[in-house]
C-alpha atoms as a PDB file:
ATOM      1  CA  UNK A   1      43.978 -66.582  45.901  1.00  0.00           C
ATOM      2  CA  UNK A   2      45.849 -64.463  43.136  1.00  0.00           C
ATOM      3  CA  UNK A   3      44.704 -61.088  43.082  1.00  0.00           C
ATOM      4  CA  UNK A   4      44.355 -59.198  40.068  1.00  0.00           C
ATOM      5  CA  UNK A   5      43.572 -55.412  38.943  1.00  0.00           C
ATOM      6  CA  UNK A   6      42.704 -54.020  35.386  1.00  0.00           C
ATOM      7  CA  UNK A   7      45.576 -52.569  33.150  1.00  0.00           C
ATOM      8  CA  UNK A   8      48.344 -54.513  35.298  1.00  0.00           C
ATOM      9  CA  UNK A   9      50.713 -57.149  33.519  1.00  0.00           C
ATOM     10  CA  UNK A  10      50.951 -59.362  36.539  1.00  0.00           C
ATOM     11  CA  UNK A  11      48.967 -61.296  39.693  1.00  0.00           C
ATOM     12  CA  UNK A  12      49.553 -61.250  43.448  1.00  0.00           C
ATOM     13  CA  UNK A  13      49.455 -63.824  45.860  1.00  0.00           C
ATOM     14  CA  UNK A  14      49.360 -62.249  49.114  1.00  0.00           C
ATOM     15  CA  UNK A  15      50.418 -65.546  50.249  1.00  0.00           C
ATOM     16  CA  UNK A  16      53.549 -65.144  49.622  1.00  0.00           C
ATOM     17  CA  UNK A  17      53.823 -62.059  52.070  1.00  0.00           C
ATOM     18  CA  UNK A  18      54.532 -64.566  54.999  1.00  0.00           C
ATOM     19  CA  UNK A  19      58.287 -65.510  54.384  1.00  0.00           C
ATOM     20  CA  UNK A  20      59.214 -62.461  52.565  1.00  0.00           C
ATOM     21  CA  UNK A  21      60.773 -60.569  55.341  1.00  0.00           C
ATOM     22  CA  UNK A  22      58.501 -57.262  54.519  1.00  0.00           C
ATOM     23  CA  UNK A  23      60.529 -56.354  51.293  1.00  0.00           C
ATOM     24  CA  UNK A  24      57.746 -53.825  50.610  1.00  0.00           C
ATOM     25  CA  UNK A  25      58.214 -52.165  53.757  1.00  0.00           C
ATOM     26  CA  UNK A  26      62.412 -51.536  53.546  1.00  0.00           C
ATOM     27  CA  UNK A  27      64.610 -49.856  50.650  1.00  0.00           C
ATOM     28  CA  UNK A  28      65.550 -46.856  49.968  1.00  0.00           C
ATOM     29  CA  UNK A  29      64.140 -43.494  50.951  1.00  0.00           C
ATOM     30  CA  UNK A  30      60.613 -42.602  50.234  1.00  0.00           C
ATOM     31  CA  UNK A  31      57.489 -41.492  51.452  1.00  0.00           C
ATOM     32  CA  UNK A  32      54.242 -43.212  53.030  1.00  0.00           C
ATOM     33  CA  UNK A  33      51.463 -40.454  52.230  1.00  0.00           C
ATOM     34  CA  UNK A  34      48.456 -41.050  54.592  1.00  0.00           C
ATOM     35  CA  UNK A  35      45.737 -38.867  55.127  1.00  0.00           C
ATOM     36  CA  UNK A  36      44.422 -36.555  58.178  1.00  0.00           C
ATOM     37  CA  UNK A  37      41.511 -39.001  58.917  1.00  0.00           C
ATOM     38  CA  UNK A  38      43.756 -42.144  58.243  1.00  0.00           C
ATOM     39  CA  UNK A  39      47.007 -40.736  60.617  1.00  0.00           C
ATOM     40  CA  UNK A  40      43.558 -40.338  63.420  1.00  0.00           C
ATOM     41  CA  UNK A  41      42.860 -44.006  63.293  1.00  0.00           C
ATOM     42  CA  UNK A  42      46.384 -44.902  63.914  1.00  0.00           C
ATOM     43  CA  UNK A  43      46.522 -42.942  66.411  1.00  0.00           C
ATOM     44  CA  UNK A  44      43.737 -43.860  68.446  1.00  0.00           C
ATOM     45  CA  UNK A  45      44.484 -48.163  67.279  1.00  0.00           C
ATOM     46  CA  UNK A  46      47.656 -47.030  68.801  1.00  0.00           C
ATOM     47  CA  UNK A  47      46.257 -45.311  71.993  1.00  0.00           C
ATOM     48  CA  UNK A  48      48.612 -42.744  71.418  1.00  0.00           C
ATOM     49  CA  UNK A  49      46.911 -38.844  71.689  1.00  0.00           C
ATOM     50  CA  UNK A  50      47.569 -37.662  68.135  1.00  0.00           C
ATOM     51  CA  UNK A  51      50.235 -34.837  68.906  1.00  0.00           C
ATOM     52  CA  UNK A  52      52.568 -37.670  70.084  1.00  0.00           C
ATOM     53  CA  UNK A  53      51.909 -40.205  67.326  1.00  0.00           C
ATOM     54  CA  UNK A  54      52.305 -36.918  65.002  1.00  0.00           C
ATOM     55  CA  UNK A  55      56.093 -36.300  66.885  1.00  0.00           C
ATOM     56  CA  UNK A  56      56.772 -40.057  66.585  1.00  0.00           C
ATOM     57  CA  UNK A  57      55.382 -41.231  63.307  1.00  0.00           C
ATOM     58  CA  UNK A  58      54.715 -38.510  60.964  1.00  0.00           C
ATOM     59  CA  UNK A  59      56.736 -36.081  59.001  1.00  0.00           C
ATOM     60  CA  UNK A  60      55.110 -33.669  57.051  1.00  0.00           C
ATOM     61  CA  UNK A  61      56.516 -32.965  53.176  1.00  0.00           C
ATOM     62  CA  UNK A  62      55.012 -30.254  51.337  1.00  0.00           C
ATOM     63  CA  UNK A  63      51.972 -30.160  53.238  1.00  0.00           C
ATOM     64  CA  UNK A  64      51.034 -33.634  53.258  1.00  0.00           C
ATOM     65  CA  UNK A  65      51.995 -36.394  55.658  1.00  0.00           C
ATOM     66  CA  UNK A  66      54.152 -39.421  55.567  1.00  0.00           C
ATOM     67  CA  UNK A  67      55.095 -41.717  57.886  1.00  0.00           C
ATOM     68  CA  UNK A  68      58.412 -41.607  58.635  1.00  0.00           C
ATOM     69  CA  UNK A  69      61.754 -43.877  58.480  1.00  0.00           C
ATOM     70  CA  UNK A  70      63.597 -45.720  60.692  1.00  0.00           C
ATOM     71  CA  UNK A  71      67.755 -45.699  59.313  1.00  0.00           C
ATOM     72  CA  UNK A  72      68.609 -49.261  58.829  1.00  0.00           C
ATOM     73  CA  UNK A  73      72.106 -48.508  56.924  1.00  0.00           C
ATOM     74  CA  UNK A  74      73.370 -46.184  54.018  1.00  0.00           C
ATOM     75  CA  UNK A  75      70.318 -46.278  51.398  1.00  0.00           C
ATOM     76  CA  UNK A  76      68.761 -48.650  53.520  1.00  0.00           C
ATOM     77  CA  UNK A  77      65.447 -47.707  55.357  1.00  0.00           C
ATOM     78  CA  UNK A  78      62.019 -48.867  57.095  1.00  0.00           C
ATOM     79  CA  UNK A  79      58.596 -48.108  58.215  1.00  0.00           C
ATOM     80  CA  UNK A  80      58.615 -46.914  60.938  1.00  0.00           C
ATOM     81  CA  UNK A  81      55.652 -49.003  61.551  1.00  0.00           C
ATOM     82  CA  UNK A  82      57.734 -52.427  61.266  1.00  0.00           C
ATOM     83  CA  UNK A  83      58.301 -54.416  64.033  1.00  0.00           C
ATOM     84  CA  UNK A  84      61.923 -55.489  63.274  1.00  0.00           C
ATOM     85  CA  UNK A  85      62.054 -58.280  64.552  1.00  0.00           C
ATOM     86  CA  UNK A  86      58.895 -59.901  63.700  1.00  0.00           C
ATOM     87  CA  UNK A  87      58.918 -58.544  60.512  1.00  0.00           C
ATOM     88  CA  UNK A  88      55.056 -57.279  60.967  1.00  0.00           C
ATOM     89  CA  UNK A  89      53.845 -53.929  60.844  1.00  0.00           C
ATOM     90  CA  UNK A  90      52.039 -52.947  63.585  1.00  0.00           C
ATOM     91  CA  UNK A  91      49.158 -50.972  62.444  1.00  0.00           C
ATOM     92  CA  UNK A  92      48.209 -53.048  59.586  1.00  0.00           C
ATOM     93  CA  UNK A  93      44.667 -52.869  59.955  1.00  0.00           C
ATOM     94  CA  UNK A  94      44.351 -49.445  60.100  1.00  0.00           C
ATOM     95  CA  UNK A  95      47.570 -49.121  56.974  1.00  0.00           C
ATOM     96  CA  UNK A  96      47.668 -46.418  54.782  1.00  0.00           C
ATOM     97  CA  UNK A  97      45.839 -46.401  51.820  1.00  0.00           C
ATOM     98  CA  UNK A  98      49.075 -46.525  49.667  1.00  0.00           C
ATOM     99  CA  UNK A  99      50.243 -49.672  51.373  1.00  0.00           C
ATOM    100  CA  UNK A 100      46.330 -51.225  51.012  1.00  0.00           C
ATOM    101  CA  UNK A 101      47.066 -50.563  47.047  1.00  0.00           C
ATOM    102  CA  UNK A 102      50.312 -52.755  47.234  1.00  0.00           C
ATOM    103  CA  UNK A 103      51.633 -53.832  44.803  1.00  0.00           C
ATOM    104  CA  UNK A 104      48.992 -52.527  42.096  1.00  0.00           C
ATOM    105  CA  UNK A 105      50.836 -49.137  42.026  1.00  0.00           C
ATOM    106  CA  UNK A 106      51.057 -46.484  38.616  1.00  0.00           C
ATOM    107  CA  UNK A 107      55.020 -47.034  38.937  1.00  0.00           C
ATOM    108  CA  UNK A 108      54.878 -50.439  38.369  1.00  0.00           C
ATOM    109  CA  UNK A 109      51.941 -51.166  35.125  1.00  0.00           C
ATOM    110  CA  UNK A 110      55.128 -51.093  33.172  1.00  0.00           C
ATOM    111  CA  UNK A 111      57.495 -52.680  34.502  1.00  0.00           C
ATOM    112  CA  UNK A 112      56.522 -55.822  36.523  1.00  0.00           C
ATOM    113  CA  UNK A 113      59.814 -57.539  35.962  1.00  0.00           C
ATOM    114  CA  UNK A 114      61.523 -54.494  38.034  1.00  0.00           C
ATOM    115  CA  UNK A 115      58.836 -55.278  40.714  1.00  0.00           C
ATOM    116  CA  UNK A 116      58.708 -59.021  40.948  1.00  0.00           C
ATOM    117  CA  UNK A 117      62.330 -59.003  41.891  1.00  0.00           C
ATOM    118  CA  UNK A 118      61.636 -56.807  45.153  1.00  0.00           C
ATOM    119  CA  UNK A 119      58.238 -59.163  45.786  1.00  0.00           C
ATOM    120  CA  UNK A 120      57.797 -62.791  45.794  1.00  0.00           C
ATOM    121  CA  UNK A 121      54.059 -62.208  45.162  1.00  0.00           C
ATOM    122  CA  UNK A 122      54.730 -61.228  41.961  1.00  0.00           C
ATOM    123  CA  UNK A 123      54.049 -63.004  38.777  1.00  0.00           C
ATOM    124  CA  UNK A 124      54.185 -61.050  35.727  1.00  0.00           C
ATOM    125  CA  UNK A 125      51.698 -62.248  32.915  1.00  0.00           C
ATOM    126  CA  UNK A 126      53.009 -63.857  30.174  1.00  0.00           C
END
């Protein structure tokens, strides 16, 4: 099922996520904000005590957190909550809000061409 969201010149298919190779979750260098109470859950879906998810998963950025990046080449990074190989990310039920809101983000009301070469899912309105 296509999903939709107001003021956004395209639809989704979440479908299309399976054979995409997590394009969403690789590129260049940027942040993955999460909250306090959301970088908890992880933790504990994780069984992880929070200090050493915090050391392993988080980086802080002008007081707020991220998760970080794993270096994949020059300009070239991911999650650090893929699974490489299997192309899944490993705390997807318990994802930050930011990647719930995928791909309906403010950057891309604009310009869904830009975005529907990065996602499959993608099909700008006509």
């Amino acid at each position: 099922m296509l999903k939709r969201q107001a003021g956004f010149p395209f639809s989704f298919d979440p479908k299309s996520c399976d054979g995409c190779g997590a394009k969403c979750c690789r590129g260049p260098r940027g942040f993955i904000w999460l909250t306090h109470s959301r970088a908890q859950q992880i933790s504990k879906s994780l069984s992880l005590e929070f200090d050493v998810f915090s050391e392993r998963y988080l980086r802080v950025v002008n007081g707020r957190l991220s998760l970080r990046e794993v270096c994949l080449g020059p300009h070239n990074f991911a999650c650090i909550a893929l699974d490489l190989e299997s192309n899944q990310c490993t705390i997807y039920e318990n994802r930050p809000e930011q990647c719930l809101r995928f791909p309906f983000w403010d950057e891309f009301i604009n310009g869904p061409k830009t975005i529907s070469r990065a996602c499959p899912g993608i099909t700008p309105d006509e």
